[in-house]
C-alpha atoms as a PDB file:
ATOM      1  CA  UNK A   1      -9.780  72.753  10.684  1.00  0.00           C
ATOM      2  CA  UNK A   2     -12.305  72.467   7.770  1.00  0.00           C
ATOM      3  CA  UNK A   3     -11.615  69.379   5.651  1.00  0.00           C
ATOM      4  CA  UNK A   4     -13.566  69.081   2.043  1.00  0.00           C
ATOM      5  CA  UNK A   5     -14.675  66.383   0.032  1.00  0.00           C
ATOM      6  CA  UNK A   6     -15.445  66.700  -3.679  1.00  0.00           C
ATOM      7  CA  UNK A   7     -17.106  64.239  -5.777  1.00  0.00           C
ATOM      8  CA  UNK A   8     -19.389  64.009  -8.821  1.00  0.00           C
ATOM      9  CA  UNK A   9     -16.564  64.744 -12.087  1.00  0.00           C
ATOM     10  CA  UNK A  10     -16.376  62.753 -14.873  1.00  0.00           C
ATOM     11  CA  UNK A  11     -16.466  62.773 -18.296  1.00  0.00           C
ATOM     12  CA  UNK A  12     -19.932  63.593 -20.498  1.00  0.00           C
ATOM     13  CA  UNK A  13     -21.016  64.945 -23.924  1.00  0.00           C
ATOM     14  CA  UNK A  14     -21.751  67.998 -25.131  1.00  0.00           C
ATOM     15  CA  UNK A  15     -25.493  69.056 -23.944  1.00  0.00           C
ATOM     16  CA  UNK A  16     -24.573  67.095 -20.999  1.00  0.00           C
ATOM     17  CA  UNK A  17     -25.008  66.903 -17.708  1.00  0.00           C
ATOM     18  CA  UNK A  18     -23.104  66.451 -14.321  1.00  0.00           C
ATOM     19  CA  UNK A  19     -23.866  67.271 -10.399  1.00  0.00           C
ATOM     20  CA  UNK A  20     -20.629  67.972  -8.109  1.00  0.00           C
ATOM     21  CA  UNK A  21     -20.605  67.897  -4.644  1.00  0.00           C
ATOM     22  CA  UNK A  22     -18.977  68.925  -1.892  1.00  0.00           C
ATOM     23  CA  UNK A  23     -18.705  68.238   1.748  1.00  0.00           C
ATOM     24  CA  UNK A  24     -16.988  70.033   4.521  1.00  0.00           C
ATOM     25  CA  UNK A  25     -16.028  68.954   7.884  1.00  0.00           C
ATOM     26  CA  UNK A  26     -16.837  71.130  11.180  1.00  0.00           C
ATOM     27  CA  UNK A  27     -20.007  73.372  11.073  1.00  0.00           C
ATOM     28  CA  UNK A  28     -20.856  76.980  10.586  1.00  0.00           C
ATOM     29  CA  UNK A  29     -19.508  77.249   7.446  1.00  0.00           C
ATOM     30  CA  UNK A  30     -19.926  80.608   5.500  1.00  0.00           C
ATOM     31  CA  UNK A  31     -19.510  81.109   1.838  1.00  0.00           C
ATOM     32  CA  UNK A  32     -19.095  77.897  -0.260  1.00  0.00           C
ATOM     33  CA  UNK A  33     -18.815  77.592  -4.068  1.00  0.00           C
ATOM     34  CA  UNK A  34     -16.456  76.505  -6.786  1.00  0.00           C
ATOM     35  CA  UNK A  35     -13.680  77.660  -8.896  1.00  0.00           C
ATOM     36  CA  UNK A  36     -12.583  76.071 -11.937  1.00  0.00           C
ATOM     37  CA  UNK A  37      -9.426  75.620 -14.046  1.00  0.00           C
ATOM     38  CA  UNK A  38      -8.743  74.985 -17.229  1.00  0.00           C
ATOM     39  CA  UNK A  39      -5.341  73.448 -18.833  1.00  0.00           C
ATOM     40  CA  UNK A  40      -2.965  76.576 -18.688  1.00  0.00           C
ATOM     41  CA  UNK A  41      -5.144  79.088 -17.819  1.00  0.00           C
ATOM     42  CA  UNK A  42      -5.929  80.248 -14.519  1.00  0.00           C
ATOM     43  CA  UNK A  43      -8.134  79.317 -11.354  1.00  0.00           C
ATOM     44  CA  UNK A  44     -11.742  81.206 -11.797  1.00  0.00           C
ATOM     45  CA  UNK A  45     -14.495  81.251 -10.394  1.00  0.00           C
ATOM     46  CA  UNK A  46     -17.328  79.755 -11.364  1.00  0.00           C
ATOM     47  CA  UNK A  47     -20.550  80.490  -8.838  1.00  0.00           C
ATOM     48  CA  UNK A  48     -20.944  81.440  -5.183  1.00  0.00           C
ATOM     49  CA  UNK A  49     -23.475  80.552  -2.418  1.00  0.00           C
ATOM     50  CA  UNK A  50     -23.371  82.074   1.461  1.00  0.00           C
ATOM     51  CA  UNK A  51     -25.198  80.923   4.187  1.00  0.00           C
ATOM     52  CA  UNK A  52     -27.969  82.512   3.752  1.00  0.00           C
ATOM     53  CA  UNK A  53     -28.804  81.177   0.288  1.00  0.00           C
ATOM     54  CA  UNK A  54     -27.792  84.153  -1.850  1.00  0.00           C
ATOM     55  CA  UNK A  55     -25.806  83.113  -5.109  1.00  0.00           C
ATOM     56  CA  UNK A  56     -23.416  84.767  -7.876  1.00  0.00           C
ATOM     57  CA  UNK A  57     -22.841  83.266 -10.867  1.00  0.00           C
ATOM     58  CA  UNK A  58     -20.061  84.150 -13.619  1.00  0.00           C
ATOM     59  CA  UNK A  59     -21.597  85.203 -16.889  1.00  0.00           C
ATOM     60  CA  UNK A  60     -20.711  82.118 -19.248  1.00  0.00           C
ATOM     61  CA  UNK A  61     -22.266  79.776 -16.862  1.00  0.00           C
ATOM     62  CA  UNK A  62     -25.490  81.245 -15.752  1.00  0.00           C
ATOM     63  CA  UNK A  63     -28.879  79.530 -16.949  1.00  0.00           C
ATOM     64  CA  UNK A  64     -26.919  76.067 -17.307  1.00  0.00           C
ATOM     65  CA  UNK A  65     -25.507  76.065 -13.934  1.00  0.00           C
ATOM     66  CA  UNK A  66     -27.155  75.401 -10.328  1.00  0.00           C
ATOM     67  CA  UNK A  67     -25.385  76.630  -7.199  1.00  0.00           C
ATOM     68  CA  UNK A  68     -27.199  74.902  -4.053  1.00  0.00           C
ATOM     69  CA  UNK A  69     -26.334  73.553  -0.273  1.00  0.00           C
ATOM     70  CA  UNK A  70     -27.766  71.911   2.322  1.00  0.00           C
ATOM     71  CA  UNK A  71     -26.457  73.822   5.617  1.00  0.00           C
ATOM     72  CA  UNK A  72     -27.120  70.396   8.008  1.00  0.00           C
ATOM     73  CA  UNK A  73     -24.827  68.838   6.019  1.00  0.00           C
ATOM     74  CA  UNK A  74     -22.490  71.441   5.489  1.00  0.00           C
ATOM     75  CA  UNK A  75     -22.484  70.472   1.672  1.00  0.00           C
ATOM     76  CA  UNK A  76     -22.850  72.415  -1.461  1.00  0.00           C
ATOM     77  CA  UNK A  77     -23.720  71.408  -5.087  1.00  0.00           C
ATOM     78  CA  UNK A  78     -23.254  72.375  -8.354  1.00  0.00           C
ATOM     79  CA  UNK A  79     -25.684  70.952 -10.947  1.00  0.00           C
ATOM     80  CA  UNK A  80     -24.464  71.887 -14.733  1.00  0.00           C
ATOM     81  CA  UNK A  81     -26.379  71.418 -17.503  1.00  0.00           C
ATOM     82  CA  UNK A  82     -25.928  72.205 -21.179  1.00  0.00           C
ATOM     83  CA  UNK A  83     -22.660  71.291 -21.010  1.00  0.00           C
ATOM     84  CA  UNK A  84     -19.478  72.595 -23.278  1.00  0.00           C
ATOM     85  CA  UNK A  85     -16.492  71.661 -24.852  1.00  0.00           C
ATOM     86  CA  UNK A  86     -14.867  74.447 -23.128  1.00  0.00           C
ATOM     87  CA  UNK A  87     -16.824  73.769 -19.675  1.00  0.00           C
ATOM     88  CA  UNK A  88     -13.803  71.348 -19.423  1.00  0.00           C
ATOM     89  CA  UNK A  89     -11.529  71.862 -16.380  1.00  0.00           C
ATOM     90  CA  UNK A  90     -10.454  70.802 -12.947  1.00  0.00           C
ATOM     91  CA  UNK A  91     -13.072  71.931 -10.685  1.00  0.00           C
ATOM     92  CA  UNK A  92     -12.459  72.625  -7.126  1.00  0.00           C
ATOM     93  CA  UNK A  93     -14.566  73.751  -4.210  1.00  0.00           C
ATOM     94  CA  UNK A  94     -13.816  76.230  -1.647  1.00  0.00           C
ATOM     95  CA  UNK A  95     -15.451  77.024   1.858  1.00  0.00           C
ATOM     96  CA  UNK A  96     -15.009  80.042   3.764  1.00  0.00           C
ATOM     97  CA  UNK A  97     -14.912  79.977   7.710  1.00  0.00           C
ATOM     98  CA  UNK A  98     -13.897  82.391  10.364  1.00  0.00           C
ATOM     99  CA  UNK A  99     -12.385  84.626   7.526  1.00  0.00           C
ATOM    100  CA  UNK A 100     -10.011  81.627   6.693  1.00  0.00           C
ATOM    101  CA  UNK A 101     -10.642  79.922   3.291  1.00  0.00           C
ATOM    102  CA  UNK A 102     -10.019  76.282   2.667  1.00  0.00           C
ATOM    103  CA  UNK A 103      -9.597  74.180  -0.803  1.00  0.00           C
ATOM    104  CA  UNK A 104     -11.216  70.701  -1.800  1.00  0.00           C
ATOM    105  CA  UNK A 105      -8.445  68.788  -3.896  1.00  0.00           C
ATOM    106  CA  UNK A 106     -10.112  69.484  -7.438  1.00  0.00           C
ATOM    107  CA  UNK A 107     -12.816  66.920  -9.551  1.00  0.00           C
ATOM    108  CA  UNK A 108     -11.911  66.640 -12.821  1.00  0.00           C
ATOM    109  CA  UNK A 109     -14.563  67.476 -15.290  1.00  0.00           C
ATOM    110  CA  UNK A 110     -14.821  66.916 -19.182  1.00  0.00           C
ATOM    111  CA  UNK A 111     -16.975  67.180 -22.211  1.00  0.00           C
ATOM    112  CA  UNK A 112     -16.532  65.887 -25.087  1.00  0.00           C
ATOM    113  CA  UNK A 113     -17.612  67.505 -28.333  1.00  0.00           C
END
């Protein structure tokens, strides 16, 4: 069973910036990347990376975000910069694996104005 491990939230300014991590148990993971959530909205996601290296990125946060991972760890990173007001949200990270997807337990991220 795949077991993540999120780290890296916090809270920053405007024009700001913050790395999140991520680290799964077992190996051979597939897709990673990271969702986000905002206070009464719902979960979206935010940028995608596979195996291979190939990335997606929603609209709002390409150019200020970084989607990355190190396969020999099994970890994947998100480095956002140029940080919003309404970049503010729980953050969680996701890993794909046989077909099955799994959930970290959320970072909190916010930015101040």
């Amino acid at each position: 069973q795949v077991r993540l491990v999120e780290s890296g939230g916090g809270l920053v300014q405007a024009g700001g910036s913050l790395k999140l991590s991520c680290a799964a148990s077992g190996s051979s993971i597939d897709e990673m990347g990271w969702y986000h959530q905002a206070p009464g909205k719902q979960r979206e996601l935010v940028a995608f990376i596979t195996r291979a290296g190939g990335t997606n990125y929603v609209d709002y946060v390409r150019g200020r975000f970084t989607i990355s991972r190190d396969n020999a760890k099994n970890t994947v990173y998100l480095q956002m910069n140029s940080l919003k007001p309404e970049d503010t949200a729980v953050y969680y990270c996701y890993a794909q694996y046989l077909g099955k997807i799994t959930w970290g337990q959320g970072t909190q991220v916010t930015v101040s104005s």
